[in-house]
PDB file of N, CA and C in Angstrom:
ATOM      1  N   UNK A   1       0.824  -1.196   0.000  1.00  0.00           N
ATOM      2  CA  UNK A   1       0.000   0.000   0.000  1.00  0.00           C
ATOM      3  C   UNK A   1       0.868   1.259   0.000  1.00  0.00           C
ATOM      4  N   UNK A   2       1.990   1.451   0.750  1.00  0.00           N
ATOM      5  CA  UNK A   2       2.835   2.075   0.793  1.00  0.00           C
ATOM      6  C   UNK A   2       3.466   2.350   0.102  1.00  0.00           C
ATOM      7  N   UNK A   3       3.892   1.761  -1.094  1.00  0.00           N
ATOM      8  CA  UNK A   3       4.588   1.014  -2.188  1.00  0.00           C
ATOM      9  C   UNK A   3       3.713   2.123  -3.175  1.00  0.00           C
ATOM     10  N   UNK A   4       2.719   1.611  -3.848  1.00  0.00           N
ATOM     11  CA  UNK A   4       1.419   2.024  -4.051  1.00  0.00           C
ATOM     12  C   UNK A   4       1.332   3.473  -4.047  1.00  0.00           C
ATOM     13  N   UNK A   5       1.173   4.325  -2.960  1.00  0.00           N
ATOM     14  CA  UNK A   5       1.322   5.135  -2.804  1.00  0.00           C
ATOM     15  C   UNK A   5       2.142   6.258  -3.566  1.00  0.00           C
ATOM     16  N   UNK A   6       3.892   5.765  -2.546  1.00  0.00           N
ATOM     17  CA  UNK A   6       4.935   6.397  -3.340  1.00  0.00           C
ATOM     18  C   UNK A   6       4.667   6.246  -4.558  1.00  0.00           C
ATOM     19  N   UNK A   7       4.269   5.356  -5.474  1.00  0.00           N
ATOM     20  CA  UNK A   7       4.440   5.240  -6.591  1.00  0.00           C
ATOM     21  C   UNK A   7       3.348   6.049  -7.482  1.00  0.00           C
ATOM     22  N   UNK A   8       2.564   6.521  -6.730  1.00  0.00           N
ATOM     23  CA  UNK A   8       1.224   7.426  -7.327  1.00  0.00           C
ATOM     24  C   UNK A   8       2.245   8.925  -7.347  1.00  0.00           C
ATOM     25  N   UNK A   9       2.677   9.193  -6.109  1.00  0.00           N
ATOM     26  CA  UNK A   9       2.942  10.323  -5.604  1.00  0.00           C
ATOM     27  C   UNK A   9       4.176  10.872  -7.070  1.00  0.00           C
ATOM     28  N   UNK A  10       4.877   9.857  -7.082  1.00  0.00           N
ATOM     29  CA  UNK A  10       5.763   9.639  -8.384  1.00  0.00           C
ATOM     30  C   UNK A  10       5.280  10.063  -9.740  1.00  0.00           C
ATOM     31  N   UNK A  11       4.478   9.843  -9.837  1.00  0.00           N
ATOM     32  CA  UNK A  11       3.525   9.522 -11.431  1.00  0.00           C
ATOM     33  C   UNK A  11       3.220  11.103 -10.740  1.00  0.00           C
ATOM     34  N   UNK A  12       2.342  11.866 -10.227  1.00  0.00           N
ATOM     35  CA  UNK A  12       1.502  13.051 -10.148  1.00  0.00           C
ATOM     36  C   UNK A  12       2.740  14.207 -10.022  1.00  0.00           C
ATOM     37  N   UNK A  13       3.815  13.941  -9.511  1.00  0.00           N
ATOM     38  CA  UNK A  13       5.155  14.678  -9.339  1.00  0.00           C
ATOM     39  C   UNK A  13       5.685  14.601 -10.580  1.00  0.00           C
ATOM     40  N   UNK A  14       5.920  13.417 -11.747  1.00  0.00           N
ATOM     41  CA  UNK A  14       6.393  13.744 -12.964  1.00  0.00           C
ATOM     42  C   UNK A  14       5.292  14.361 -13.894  1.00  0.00           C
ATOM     43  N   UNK A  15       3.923  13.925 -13.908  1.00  0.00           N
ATOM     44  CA  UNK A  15       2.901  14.800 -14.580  1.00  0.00           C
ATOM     45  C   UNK A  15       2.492  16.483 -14.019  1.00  0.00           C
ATOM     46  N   UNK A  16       3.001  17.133 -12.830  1.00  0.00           N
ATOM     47  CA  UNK A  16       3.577  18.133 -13.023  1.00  0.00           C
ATOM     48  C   UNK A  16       4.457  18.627 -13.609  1.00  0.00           C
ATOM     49  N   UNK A  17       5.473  17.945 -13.806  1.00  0.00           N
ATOM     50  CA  UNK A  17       6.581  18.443 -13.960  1.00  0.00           C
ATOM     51  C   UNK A  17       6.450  18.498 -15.678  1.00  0.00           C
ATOM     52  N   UNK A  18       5.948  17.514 -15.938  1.00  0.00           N
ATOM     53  CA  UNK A  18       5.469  17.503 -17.601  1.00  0.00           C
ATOM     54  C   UNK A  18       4.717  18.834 -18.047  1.00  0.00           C
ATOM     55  N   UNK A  19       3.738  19.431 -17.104  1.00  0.00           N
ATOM     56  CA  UNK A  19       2.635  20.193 -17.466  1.00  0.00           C
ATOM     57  C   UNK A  19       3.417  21.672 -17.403  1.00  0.00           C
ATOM     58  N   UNK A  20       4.474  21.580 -16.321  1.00  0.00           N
ATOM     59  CA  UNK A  20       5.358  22.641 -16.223  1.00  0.00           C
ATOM     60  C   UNK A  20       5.973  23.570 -17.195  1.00  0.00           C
ATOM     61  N   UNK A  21       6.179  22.280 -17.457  1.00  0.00           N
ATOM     62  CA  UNK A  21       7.557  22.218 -18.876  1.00  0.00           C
ATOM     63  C   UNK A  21       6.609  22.579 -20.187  1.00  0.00           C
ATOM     64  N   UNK A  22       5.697  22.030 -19.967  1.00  0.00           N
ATOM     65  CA  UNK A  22       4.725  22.213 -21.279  1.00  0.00           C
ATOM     66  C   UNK A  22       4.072  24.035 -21.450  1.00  0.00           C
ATOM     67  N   UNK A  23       3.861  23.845 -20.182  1.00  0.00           N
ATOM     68  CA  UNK A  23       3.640  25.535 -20.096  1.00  0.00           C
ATOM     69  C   UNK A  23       4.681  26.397 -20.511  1.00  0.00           C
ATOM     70  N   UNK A  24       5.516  25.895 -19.979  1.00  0.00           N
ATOM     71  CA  UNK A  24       6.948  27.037 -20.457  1.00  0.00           C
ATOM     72  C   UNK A  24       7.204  26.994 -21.964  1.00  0.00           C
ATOM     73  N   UNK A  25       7.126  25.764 -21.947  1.00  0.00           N
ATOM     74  CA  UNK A  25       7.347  25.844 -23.964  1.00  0.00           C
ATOM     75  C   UNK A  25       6.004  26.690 -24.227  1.00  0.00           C
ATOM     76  N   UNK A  26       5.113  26.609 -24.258  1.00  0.00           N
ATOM     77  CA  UNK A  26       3.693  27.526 -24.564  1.00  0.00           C
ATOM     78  C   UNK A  26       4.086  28.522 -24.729  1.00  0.00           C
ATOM     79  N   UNK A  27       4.401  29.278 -23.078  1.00  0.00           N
ATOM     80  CA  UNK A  27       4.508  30.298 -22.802  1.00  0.00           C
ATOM     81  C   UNK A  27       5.820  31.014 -24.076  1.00  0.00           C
ATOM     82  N   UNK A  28       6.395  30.662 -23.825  1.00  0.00           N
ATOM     83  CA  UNK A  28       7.751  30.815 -25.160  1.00  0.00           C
ATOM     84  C   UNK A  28       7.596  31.054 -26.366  1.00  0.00           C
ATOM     85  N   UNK A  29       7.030  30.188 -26.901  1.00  0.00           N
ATOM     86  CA  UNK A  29       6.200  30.337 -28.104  1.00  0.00           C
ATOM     87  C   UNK A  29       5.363  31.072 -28.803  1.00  0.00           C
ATOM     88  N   UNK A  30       4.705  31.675 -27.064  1.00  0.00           N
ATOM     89  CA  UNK A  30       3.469  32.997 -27.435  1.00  0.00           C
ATOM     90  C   UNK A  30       4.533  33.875 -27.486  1.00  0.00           C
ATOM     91  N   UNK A  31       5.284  34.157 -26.981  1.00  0.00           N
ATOM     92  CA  UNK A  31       6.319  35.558 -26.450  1.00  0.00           C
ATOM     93  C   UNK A  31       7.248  35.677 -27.587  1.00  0.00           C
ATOM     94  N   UNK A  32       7.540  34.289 -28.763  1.00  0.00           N
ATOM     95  CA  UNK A  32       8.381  34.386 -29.838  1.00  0.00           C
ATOM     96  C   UNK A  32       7.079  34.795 -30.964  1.00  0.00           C
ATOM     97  N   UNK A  33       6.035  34.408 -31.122  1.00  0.00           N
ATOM     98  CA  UNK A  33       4.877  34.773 -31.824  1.00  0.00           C
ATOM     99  C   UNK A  33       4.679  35.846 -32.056  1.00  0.00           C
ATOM    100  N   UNK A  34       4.391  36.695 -30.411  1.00  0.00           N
ATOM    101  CA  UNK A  34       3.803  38.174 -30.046  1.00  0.00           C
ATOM    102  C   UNK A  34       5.281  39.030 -30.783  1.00  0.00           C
ATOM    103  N   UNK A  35       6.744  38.791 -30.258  1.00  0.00           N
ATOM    104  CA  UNK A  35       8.132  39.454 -31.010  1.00  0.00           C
ATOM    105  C   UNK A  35       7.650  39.419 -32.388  1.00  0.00           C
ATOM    106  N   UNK A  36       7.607  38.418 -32.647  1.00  0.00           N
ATOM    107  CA  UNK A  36       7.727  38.502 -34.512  1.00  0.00           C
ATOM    108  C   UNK A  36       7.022  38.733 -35.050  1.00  0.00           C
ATOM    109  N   UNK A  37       5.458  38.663 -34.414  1.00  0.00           N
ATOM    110  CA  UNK A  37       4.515  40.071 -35.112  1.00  0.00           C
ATOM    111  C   UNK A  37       4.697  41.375 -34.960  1.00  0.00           C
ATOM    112  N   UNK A  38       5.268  41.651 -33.796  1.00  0.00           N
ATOM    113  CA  UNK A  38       5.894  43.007 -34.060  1.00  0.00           C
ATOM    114  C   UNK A  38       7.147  43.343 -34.539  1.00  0.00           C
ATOM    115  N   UNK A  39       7.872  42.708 -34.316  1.00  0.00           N
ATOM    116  CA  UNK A  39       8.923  42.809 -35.500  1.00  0.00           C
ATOM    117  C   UNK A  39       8.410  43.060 -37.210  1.00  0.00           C
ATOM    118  N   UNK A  40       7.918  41.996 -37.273  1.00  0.00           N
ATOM    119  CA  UNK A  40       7.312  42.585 -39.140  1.00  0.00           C
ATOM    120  C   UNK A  40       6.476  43.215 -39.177  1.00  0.00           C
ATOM    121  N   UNK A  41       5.740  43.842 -37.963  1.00  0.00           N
ATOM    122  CA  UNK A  41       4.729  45.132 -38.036  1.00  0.00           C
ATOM    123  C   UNK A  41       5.699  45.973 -38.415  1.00  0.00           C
ATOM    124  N   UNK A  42       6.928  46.209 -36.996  1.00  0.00           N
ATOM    125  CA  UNK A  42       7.559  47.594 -37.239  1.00  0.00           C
ATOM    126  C   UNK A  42       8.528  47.243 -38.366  1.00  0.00           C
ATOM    127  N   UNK A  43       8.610  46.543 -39.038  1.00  0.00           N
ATOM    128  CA  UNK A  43       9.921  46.680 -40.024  1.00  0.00           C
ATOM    129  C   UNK A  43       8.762  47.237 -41.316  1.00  0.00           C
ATOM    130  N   UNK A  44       7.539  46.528 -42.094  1.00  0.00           N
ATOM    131  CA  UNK A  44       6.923  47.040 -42.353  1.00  0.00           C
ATOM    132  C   UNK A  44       6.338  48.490 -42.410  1.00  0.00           C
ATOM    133  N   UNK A  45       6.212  48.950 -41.354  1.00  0.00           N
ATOM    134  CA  UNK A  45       6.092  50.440 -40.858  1.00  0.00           C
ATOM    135  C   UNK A  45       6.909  51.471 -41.388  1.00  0.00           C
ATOM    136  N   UNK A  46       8.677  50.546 -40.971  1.00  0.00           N
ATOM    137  CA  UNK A  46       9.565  51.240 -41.004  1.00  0.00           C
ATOM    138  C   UNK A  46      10.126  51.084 -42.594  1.00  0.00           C
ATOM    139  N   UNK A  47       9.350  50.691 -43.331  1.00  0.00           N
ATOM    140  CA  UNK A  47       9.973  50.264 -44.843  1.00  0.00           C
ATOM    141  C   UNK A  47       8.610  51.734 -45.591  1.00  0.00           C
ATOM    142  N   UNK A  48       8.022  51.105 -45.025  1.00  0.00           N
ATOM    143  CA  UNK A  48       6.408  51.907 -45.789  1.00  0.00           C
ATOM    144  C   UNK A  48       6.898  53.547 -45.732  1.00  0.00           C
ATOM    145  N   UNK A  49       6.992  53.932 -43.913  1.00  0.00           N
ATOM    146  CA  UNK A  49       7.458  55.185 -43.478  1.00  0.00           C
ATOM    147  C   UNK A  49       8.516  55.321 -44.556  1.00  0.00           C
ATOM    148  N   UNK A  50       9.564  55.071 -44.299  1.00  0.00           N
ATOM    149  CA  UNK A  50      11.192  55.476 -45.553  1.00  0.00           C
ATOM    150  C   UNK A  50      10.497  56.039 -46.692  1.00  0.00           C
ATOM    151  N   UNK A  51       9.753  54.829 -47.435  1.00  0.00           N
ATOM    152  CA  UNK A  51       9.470  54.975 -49.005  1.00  0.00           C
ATOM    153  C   UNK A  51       8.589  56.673 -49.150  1.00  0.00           C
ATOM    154  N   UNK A  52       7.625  56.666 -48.293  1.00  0.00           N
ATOM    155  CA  UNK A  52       6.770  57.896 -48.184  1.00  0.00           C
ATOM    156  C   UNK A  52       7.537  58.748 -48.010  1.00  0.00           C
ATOM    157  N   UNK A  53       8.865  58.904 -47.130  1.00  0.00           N
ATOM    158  CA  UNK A  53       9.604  60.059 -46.788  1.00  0.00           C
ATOM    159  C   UNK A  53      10.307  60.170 -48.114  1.00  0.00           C
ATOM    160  N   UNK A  54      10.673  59.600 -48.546  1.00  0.00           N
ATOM    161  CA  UNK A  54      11.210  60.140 -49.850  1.00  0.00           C
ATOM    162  C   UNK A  54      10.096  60.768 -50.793  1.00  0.00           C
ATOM    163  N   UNK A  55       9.494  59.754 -50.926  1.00  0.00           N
ATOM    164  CA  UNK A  55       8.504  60.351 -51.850  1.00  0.00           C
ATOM    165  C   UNK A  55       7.794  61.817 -51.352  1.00  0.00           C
ATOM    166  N   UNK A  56       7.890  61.967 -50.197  1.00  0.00           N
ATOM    167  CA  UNK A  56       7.658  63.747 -49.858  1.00  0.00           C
ATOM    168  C   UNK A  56       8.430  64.391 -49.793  1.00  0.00           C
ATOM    169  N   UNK A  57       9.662  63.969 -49.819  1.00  0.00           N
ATOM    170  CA  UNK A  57      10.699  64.649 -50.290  1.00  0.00           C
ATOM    171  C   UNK A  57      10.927  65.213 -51.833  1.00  0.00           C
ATOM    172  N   UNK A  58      10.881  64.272 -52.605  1.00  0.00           N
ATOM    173  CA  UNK A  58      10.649  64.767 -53.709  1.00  0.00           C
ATOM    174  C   UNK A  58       9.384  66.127 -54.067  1.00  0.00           C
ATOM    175  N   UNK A  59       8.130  65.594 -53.950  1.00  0.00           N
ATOM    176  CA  UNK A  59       7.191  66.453 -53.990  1.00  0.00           C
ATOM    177  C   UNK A  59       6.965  67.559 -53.382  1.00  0.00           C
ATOM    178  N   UNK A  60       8.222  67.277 -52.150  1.00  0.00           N
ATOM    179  CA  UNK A  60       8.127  68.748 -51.593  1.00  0.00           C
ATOM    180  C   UNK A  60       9.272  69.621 -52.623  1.00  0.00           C
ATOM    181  N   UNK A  61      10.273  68.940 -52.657  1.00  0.00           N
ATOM    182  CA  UNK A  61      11.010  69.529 -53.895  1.00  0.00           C
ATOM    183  C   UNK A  61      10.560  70.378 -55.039  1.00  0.00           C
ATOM    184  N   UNK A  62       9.364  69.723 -55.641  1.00  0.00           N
ATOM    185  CA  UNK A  62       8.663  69.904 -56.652  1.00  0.00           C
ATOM    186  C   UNK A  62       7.944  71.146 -56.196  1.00  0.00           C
ATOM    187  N   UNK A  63       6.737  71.214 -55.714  1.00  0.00           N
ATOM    188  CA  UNK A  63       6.289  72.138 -54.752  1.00  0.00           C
ATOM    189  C   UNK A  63       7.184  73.601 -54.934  1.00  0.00           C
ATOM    190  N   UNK A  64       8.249  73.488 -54.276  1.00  0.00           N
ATOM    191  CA  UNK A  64       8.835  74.327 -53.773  1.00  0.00           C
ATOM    192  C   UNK A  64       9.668  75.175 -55.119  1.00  0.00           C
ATOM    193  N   UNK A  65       9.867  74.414 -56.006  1.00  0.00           N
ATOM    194  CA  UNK A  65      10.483  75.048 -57.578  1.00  0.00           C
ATOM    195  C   UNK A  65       9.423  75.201 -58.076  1.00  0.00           C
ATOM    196  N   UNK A  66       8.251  74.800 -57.781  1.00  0.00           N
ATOM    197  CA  UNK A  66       6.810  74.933 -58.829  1.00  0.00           C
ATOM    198  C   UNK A  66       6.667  76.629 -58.382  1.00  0.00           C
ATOM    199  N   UNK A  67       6.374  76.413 -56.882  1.00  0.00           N
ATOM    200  CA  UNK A  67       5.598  77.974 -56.035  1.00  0.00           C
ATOM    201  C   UNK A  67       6.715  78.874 -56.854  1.00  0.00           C
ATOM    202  N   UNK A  68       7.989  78.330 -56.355  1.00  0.00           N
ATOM    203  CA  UNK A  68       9.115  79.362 -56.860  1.00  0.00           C
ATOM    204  C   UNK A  68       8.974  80.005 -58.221  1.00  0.00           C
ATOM    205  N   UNK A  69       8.751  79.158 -58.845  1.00  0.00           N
ATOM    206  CA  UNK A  69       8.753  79.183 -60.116  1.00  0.00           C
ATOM    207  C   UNK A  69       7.588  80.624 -60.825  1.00  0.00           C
ATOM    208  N   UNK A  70       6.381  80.617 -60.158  1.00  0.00           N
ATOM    209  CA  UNK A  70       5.181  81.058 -60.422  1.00  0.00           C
ATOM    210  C   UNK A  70       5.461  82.397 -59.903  1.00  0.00           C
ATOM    211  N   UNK A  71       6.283  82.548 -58.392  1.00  0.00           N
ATOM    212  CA  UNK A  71       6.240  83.809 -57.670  1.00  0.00           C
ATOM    213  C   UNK A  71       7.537  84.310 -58.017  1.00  0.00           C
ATOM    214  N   UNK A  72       8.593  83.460 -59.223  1.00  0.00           N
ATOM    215  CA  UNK A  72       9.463  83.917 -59.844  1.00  0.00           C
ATOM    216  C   UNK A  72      10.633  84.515 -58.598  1.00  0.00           C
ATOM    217  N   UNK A  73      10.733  83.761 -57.643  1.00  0.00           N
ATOM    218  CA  UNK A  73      11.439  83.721 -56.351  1.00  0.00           C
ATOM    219  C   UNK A  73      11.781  82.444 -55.965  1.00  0.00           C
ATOM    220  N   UNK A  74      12.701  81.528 -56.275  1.00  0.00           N
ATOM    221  CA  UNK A  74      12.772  79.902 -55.307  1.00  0.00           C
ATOM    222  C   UNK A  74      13.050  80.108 -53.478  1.00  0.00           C
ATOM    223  N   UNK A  75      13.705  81.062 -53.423  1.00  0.00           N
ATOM    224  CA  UNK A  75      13.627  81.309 -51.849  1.00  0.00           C
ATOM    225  C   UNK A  75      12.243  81.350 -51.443  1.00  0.00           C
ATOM    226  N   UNK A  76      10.854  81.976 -52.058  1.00  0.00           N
ATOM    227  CA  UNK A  76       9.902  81.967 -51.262  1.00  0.00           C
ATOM    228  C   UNK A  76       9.073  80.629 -51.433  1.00  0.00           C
ATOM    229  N   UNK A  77       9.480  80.139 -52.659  1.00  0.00           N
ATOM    230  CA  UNK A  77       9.025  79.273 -52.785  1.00  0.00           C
ATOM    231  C   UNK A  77       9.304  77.666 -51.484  1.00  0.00           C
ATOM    232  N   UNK A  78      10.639  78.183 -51.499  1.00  0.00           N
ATOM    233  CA  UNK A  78      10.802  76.918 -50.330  1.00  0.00           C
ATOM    234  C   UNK A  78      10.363  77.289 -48.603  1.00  0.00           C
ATOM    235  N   UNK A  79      10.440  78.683 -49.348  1.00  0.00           N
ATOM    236  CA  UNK A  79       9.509  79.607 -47.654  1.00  0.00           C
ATOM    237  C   UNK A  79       8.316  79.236 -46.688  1.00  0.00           C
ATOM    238  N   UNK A  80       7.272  78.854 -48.515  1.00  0.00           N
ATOM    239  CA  UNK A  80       5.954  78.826 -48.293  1.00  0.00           C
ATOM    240  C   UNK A  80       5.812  76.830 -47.859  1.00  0.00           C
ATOM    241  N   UNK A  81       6.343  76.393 -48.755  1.00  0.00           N
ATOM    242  CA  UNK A  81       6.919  74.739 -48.021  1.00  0.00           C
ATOM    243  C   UNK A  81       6.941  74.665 -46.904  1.00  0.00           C
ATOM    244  N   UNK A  82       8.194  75.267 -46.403  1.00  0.00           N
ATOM    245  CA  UNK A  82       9.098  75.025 -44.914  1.00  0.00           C
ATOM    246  C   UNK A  82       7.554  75.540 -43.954  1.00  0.00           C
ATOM    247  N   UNK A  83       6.830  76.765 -44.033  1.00  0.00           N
ATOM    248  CA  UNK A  83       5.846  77.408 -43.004  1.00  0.00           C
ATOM    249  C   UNK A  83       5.166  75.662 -43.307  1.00  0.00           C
ATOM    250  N   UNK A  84       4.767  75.919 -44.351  1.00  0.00           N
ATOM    251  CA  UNK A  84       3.415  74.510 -44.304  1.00  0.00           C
ATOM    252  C   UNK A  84       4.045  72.796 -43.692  1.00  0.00           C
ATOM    253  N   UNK A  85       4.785  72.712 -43.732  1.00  0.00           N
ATOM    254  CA  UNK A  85       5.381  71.775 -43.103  1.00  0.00           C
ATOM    255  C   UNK A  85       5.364  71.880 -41.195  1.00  0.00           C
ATOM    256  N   UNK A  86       5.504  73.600 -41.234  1.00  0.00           N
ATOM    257  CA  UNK A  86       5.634  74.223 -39.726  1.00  0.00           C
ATOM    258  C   UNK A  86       4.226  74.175 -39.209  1.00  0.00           C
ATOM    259  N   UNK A  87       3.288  74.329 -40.159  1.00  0.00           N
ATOM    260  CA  UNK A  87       1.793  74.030 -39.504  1.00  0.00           C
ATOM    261  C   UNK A  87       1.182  72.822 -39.736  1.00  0.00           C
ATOM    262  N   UNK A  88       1.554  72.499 -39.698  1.00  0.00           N
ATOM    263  CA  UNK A  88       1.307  70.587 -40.078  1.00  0.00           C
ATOM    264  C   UNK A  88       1.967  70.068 -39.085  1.00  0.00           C
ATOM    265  N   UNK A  89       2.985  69.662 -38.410  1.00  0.00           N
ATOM    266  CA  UNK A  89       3.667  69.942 -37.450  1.00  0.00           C
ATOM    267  C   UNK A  89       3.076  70.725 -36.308  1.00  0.00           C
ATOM    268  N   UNK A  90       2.780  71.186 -35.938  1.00  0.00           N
ATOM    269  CA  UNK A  90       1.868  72.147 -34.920  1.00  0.00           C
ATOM    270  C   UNK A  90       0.456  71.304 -34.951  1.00  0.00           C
ATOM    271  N   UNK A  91      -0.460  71.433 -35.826  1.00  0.00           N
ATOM    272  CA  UNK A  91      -1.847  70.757 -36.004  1.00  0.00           C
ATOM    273  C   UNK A  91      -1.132  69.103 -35.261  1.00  0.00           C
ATOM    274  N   UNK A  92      -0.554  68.565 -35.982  1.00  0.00           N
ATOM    275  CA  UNK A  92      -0.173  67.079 -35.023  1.00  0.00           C
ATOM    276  C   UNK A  92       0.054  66.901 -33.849  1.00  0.00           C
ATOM    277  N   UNK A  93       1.143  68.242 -33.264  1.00  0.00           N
ATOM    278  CA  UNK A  93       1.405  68.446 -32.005  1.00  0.00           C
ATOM    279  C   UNK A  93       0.047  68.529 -30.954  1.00  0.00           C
ATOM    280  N   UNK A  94      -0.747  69.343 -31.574  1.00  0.00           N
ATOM    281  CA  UNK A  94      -2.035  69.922 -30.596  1.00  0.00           C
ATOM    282  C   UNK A  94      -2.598  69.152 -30.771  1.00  0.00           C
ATOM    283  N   UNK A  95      -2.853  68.066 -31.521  1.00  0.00           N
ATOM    284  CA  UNK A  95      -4.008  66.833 -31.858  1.00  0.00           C
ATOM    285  C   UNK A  95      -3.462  65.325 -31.305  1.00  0.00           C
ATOM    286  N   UNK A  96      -2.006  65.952 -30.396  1.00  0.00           N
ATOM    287  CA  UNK A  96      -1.062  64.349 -30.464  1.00  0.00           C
ATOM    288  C   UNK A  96      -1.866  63.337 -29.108  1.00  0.00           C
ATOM    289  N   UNK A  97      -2.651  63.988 -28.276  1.00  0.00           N
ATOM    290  CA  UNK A  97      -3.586  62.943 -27.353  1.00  0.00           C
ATOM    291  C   UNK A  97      -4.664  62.258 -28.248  1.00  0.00           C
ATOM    292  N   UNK A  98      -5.172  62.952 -28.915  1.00  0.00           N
ATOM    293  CA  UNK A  98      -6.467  62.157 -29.569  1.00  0.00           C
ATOM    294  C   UNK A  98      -5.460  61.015 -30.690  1.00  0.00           C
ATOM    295  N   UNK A  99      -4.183  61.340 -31.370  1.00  0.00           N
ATOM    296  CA  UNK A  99      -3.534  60.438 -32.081  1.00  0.00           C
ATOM    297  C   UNK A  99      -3.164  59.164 -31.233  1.00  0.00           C
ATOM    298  N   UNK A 100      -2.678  59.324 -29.904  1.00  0.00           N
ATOM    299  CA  UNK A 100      -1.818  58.531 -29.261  1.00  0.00           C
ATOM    300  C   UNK A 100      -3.154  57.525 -29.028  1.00  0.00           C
ATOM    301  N   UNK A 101      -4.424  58.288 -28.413  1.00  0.00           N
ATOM    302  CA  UNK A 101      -5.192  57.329 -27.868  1.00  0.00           C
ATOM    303  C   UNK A 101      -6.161  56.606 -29.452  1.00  0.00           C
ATOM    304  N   UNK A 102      -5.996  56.749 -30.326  1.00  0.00           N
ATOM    305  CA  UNK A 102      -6.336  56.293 -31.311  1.00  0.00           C
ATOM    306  C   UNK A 102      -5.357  54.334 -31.595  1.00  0.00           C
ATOM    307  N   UNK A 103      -3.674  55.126 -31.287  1.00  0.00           N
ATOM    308  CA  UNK A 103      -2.712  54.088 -31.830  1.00  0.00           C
ATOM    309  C   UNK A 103      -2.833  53.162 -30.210  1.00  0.00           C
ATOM    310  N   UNK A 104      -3.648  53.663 -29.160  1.00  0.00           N
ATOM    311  CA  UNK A 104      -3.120  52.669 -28.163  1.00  0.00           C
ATOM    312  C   UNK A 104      -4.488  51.976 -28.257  1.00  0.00           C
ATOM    313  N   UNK A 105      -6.012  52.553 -28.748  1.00  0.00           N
ATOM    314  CA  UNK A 105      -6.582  51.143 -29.066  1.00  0.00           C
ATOM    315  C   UNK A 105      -7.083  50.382 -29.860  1.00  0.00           C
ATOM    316  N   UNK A 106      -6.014  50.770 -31.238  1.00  0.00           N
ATOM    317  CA  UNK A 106      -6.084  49.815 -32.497  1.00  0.00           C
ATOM    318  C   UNK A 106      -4.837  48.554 -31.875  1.00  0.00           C
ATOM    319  N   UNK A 107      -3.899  48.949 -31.127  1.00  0.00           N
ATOM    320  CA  UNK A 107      -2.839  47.772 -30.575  1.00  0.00           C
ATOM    321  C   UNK A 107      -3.336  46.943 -29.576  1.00  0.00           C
ATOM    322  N   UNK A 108      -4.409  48.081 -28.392  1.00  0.00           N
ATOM    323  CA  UNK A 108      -5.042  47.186 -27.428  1.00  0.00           C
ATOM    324  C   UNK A 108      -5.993  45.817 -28.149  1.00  0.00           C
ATOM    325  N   UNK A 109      -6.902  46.131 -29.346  1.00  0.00           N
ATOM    326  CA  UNK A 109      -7.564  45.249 -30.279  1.00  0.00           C
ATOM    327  C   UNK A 109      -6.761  44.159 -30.742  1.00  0.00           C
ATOM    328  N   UNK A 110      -5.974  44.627 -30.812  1.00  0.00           N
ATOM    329  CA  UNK A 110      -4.609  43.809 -31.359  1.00  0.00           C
ATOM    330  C   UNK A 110      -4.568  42.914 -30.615  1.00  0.00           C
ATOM    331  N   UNK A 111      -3.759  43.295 -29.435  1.00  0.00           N
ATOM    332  CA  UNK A 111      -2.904  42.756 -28.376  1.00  0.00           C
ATOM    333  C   UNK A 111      -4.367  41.316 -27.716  1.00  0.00           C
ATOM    334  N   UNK A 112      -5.322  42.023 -27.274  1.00  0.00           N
ATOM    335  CA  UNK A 112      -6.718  41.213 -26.349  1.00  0.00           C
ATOM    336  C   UNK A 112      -7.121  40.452 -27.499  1.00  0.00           C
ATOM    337  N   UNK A 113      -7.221  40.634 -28.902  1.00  0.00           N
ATOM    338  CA  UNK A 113      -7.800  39.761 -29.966  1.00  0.00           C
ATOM    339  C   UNK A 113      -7.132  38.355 -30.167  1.00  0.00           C
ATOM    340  N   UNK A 114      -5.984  38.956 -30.118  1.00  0.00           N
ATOM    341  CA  UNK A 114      -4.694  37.422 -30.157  1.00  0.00           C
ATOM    342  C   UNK A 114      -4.755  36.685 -29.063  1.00  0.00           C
ATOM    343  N   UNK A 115      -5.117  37.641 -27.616  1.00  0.00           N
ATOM    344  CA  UNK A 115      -4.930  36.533 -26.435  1.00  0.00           C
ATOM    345  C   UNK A 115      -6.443  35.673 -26.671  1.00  0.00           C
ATOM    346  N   UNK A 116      -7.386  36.133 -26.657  1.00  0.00           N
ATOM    347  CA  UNK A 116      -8.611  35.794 -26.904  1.00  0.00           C
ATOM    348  C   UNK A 116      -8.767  34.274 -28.207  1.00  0.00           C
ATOM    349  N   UNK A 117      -8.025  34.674 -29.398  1.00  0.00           N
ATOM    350  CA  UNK A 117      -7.803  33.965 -30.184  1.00  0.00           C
ATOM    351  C   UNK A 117      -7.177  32.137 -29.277  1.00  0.00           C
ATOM    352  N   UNK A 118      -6.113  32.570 -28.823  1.00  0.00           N
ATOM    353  CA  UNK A 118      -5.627  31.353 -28.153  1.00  0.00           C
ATOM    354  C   UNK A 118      -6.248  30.922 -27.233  1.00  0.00           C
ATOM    355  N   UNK A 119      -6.904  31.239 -26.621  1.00  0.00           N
ATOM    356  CA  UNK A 119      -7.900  30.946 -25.295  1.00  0.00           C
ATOM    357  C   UNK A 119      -9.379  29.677 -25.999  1.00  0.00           C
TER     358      UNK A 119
END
């Protein structure tokens, strides 16, 4: 009976230890999952962002020899650029709570959708 016993106690001590281990690999797995969706979110982001910055670079270029061009001045022309860039910049600044709380709950959707998903 004793025998018996230990030998249960054995079996329920290695099927913890199994369930342990199993969790940790889980757990690991979600945490390499959750990285590497954000990893190719932000590399994505950060590829998309680049390409656009150039490309407004250029067009601001353009812009700025076009205005020039018309007001037969390129200094004002890159004048009237540089201000509009300066109020665009400002409008984001004064609008940056309603932005932030916009980006924290398209990620919160994110973030609770995936845990939800695995559950």
């Amino acid at each position: 009976m004793i025998d018996n016993i230990k030998e249960n106690l054995g079996e329920v001590n290695e099927n913890a230890q199994q369930y342990v281990n199993s969790s940790v690999s889980y757990y690991k797995l979600k945490a390499f999952k959750l990285l590497m969706k954000g990893v190719t979110s932000m590399s994505q982001l950060l590829i998309t962002g680049f390409i656009l910055v150039i490309a407004a670079l250029f067009i601001s270029f353009a812009a700025s020899f076009g205005i020039g061009e018309l007001l037969d001045n390129r200094f004002l022309g890159f004048l009237i650029v540089g201000v509009f860039y300066i109020l665009v910049a400002i409008i984001f600044y004064a609008n940056r709570q309603i932005i932030e709380r916009k980006i924290l709950k398209e990620f919160s959707e994110d973030f609770f959708d995936e845990l939800e998903d695995d559950n």
